[in-house]
PDB file of N, CA and C in Angstrom:
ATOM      1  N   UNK A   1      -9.032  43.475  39.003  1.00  0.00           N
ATOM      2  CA  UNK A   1     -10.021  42.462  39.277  1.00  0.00           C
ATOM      3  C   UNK A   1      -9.872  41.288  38.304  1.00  0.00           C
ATOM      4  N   UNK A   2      -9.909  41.553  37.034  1.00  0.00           N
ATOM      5  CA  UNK A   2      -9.706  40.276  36.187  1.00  0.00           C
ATOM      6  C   UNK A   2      -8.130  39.990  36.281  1.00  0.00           C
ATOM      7  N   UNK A   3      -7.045  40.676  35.759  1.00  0.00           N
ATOM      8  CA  UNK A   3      -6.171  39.827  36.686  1.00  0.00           C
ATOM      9  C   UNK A   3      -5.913  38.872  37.905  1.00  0.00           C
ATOM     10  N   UNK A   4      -5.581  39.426  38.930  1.00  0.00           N
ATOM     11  CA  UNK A   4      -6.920  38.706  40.033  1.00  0.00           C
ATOM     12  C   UNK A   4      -7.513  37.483  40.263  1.00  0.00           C
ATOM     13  N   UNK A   5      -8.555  37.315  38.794  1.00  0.00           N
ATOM     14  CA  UNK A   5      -9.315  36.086  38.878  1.00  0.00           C
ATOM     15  C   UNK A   5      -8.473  35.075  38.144  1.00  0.00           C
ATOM     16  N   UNK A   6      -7.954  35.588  36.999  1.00  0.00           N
ATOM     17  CA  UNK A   6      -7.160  34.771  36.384  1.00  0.00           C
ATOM     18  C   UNK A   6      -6.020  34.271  37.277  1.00  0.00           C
ATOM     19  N   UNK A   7      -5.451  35.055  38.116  1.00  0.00           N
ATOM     20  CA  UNK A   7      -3.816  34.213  38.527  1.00  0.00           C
ATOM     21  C   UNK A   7      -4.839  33.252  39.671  1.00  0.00           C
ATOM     22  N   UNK A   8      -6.213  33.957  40.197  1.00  0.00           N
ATOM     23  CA  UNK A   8      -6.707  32.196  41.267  1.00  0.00           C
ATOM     24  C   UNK A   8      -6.973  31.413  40.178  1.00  0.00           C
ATOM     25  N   UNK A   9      -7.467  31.401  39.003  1.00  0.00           N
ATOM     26  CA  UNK A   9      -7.762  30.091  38.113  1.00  0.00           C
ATOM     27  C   UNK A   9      -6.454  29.846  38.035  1.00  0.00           C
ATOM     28  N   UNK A  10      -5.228  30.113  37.006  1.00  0.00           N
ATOM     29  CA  UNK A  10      -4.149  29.537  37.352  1.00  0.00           C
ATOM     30  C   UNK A  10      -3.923  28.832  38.586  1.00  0.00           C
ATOM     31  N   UNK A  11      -3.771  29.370  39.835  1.00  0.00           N
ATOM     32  CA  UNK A  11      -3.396  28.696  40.689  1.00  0.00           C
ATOM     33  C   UNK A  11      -3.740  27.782  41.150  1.00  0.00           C
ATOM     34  N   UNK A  12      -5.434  27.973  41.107  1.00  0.00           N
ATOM     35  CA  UNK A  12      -6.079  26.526  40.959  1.00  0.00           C
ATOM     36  C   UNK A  12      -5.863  25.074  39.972  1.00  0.00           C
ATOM     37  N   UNK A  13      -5.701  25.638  38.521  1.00  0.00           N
ATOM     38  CA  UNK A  13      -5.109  24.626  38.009  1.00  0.00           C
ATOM     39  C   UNK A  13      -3.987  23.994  37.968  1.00  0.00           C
ATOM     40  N   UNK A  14      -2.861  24.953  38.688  1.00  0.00           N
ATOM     41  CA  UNK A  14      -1.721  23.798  38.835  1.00  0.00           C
ATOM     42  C   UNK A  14      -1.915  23.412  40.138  1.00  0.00           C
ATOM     43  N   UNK A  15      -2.769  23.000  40.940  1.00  0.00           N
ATOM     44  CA  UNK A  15      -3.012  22.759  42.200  1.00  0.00           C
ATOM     45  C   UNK A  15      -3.679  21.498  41.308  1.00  0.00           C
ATOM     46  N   UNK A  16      -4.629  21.846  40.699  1.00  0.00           N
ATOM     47  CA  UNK A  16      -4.976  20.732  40.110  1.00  0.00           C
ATOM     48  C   UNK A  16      -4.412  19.447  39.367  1.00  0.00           C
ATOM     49  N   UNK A  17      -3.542  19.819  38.614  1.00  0.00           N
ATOM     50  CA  UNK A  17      -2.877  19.406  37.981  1.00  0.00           C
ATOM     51  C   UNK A  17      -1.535  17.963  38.621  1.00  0.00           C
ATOM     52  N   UNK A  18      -0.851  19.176  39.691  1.00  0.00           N
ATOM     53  CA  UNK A  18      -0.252  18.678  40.529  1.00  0.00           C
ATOM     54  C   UNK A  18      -0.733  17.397  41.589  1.00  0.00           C
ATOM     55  N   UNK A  19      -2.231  17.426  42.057  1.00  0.00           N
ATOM     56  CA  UNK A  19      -3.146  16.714  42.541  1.00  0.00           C
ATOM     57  C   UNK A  19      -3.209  15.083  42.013  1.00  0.00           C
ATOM     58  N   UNK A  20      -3.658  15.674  40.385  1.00  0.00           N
ATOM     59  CA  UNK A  20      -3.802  14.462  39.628  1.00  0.00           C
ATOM     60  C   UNK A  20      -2.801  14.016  39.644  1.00  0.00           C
ATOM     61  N   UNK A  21      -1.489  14.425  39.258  1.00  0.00           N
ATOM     62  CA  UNK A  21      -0.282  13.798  38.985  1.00  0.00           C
ATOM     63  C   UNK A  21       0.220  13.193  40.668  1.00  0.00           C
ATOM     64  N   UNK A  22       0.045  13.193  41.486  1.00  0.00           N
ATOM     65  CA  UNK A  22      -0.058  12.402  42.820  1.00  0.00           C
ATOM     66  C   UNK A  22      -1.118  11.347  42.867  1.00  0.00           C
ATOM     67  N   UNK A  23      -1.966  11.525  42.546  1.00  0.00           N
ATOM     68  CA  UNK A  23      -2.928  10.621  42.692  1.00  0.00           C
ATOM     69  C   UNK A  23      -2.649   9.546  41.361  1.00  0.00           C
ATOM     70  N   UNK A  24      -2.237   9.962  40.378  1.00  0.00           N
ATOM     71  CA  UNK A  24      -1.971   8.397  39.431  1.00  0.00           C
ATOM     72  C   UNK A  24      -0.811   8.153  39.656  1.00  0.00           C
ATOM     73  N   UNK A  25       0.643   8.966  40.082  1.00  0.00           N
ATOM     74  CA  UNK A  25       1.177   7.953  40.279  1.00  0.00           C
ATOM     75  C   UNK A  25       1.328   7.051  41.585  1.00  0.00           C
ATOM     76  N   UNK A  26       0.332   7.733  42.550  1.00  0.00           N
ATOM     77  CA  UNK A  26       0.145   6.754  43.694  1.00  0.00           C
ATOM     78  C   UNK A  26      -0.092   5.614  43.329  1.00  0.00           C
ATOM     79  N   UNK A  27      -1.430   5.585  42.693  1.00  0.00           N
ATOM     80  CA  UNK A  27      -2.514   4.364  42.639  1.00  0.00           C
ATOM     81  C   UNK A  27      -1.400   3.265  41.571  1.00  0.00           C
ATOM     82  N   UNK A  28      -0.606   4.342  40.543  1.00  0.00           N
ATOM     83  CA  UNK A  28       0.319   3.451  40.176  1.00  0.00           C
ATOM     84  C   UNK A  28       1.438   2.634  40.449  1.00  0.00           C
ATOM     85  N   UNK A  29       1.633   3.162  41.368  1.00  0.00           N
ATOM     86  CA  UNK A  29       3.151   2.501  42.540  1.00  0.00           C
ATOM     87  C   UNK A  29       2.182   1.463  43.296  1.00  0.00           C
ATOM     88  N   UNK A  30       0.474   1.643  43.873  1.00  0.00           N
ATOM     89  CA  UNK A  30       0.318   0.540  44.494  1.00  0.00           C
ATOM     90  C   UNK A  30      -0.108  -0.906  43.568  1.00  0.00           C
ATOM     91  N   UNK A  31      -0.549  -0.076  42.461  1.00  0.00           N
ATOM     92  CA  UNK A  31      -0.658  -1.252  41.652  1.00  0.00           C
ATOM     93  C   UNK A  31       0.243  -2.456  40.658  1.00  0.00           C
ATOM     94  N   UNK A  32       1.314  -1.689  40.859  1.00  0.00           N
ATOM     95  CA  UNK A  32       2.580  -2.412  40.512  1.00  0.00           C
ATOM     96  C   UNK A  32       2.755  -3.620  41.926  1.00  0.00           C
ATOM     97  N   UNK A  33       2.269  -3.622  43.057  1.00  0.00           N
ATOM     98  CA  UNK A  33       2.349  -3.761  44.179  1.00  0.00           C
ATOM     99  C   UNK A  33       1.350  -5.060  43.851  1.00  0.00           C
ATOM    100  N   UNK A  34       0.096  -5.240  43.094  1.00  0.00           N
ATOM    101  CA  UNK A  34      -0.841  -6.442  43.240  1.00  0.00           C
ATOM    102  C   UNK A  34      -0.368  -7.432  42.922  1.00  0.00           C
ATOM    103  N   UNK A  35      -0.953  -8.427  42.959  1.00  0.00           N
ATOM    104  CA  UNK A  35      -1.021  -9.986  42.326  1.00  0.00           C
ATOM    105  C   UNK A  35      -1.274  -9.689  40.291  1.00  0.00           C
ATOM    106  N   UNK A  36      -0.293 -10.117  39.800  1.00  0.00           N
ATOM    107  CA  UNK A  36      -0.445 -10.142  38.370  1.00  0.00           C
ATOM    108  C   UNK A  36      -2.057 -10.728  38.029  1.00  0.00           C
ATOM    109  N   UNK A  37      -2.855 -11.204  38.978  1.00  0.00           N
ATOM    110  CA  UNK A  37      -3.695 -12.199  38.644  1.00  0.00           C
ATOM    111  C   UNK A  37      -4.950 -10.957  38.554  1.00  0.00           C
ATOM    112  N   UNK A  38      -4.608 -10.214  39.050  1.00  0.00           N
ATOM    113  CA  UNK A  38      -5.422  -8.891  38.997  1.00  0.00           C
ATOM    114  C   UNK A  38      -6.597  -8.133  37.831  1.00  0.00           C
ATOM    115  N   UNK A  39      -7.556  -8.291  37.503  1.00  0.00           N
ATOM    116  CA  UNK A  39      -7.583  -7.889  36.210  1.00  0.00           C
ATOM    117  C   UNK A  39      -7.550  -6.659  35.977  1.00  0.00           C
ATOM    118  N   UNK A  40      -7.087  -5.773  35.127  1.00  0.00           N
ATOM    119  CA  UNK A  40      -6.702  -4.533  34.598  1.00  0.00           C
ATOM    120  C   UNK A  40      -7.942  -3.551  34.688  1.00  0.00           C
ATOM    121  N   UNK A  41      -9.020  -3.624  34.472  1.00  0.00           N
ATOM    122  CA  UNK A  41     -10.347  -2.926  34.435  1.00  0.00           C
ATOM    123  C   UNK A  41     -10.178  -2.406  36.895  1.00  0.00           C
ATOM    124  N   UNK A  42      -9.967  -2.843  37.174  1.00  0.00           N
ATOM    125  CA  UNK A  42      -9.593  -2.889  38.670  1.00  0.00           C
ATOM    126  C   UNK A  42      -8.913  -1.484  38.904  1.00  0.00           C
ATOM    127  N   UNK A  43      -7.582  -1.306  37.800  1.00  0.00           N
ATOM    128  CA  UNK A  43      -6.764  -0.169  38.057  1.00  0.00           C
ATOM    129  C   UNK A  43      -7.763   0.833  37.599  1.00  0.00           C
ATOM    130  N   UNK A  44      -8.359   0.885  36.669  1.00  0.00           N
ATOM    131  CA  UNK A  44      -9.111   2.034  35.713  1.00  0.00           C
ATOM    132  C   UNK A  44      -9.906   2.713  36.776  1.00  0.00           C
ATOM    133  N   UNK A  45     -10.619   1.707  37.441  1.00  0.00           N
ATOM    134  CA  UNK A  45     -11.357   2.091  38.536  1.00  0.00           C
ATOM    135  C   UNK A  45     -11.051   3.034  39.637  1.00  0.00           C
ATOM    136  N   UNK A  46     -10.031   2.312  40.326  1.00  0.00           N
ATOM    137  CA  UNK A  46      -9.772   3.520  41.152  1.00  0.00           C
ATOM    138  C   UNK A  46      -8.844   4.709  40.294  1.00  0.00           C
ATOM    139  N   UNK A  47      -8.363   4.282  39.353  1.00  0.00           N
ATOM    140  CA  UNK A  47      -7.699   5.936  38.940  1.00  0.00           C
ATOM    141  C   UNK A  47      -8.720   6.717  39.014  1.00  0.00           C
ATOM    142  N   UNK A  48      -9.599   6.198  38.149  1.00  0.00           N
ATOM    143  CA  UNK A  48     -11.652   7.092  38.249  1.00  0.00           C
ATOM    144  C   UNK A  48     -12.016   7.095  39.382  1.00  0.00           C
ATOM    145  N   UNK A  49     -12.452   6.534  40.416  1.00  0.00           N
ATOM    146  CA  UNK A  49     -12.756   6.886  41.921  1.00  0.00           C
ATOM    147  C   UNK A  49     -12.203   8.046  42.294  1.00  0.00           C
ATOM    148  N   UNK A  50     -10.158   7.742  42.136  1.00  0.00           N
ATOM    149  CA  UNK A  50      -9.629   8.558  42.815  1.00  0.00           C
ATOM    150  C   UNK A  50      -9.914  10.119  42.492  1.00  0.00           C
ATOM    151  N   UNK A  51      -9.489  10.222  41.331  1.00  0.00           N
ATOM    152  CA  UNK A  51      -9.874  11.196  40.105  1.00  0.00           C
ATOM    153  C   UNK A  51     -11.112  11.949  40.567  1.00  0.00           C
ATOM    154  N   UNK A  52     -12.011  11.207  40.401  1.00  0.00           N
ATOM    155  CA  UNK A  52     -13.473  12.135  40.349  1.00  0.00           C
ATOM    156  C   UNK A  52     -13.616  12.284  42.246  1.00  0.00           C
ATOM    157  N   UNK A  53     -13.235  11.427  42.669  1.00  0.00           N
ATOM    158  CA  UNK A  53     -13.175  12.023  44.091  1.00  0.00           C
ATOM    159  C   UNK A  53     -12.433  13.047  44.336  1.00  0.00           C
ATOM    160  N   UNK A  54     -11.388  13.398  44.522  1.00  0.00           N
ATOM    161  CA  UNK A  54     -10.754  15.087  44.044  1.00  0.00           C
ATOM    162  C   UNK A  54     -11.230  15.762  43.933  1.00  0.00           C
ATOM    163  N   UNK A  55     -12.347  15.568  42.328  1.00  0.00           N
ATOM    164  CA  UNK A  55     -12.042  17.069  41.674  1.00  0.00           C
ATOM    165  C   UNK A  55     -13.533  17.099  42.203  1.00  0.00           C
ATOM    166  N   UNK A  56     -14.584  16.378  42.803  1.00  0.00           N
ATOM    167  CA  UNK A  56     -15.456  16.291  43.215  1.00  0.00           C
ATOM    168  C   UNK A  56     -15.806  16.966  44.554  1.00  0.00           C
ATOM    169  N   UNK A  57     -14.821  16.439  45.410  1.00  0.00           N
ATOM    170  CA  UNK A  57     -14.954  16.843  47.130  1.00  0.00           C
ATOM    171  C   UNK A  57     -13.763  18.035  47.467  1.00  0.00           C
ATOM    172  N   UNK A  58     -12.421  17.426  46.935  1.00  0.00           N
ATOM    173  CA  UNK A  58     -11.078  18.700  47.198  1.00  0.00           C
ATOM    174  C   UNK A  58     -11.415  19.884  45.958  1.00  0.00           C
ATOM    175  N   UNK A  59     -11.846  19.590  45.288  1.00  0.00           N
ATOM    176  CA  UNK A  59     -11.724  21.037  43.826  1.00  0.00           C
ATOM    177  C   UNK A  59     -12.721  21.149  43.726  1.00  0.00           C
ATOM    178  N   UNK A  60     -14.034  21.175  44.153  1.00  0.00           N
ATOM    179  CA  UNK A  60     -15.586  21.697  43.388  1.00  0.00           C
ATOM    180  C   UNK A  60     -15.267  22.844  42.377  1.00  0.00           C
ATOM    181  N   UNK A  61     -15.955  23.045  41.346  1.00  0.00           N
ATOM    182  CA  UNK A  61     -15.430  24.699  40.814  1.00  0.00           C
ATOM    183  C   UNK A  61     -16.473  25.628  41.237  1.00  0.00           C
ATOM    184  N   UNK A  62     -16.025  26.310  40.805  1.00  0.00           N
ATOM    185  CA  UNK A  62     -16.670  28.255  41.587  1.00  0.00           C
ATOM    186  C   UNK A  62     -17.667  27.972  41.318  1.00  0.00           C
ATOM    187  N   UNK A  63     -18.572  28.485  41.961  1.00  0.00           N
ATOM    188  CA  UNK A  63     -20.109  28.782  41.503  1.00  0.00           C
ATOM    189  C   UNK A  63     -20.166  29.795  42.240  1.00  0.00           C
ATOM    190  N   UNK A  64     -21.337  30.438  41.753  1.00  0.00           N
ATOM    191  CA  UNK A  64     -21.785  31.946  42.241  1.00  0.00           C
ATOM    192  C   UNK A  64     -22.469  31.819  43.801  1.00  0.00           C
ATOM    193  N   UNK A  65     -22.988  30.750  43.934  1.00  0.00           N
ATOM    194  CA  UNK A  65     -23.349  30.737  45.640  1.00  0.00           C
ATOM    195  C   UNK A  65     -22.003  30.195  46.488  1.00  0.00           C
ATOM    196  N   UNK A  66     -20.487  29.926  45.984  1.00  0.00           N
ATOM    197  CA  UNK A  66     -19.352  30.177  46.675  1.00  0.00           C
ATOM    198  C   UNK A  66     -18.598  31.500  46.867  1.00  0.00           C
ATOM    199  N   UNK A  67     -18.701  32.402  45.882  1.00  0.00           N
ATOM    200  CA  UNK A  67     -18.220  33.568  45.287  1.00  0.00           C
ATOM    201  C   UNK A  67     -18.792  34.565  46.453  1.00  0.00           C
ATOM    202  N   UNK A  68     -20.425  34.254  46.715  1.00  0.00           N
ATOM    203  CA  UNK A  68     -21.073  35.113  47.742  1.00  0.00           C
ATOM    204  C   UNK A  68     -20.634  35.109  49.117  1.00  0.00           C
TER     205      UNK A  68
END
């Protein structure tokens, strides 16, 4: 059983992991893509949008009323 739980947390975190690392260097390939005129606080943003949207809607973590 605790084995088990541990290899789904593992697996979850390189799911995670892997996630993030798609998602910045997306947002980074499109942002190489803007107008230089762009201001920089712009990128921060959606890395954070993207970011907390993820781990927000695709990754919630366990809670005991999922577990049930």
């Amino acid at each position: 059983m605790i084995v088990e739980r541990l290899y789904a947390l593992q697996t979850n975190l390189l799911e995670d992991i892997a996630a993030s690392a798609i998602l910045f260097i997306g947002i980074s390939l499109l942002w190489e893509q803007t107008p230089a005129a762009w201001p920089q606080p712009i990128y921060y943003i959606a890395l954070a949008v993207g970011l907390f949207g993820y781990f927000e809607a695709v990754s919630p973590p366990e809670t005991a009323d999922r577990e049930a």
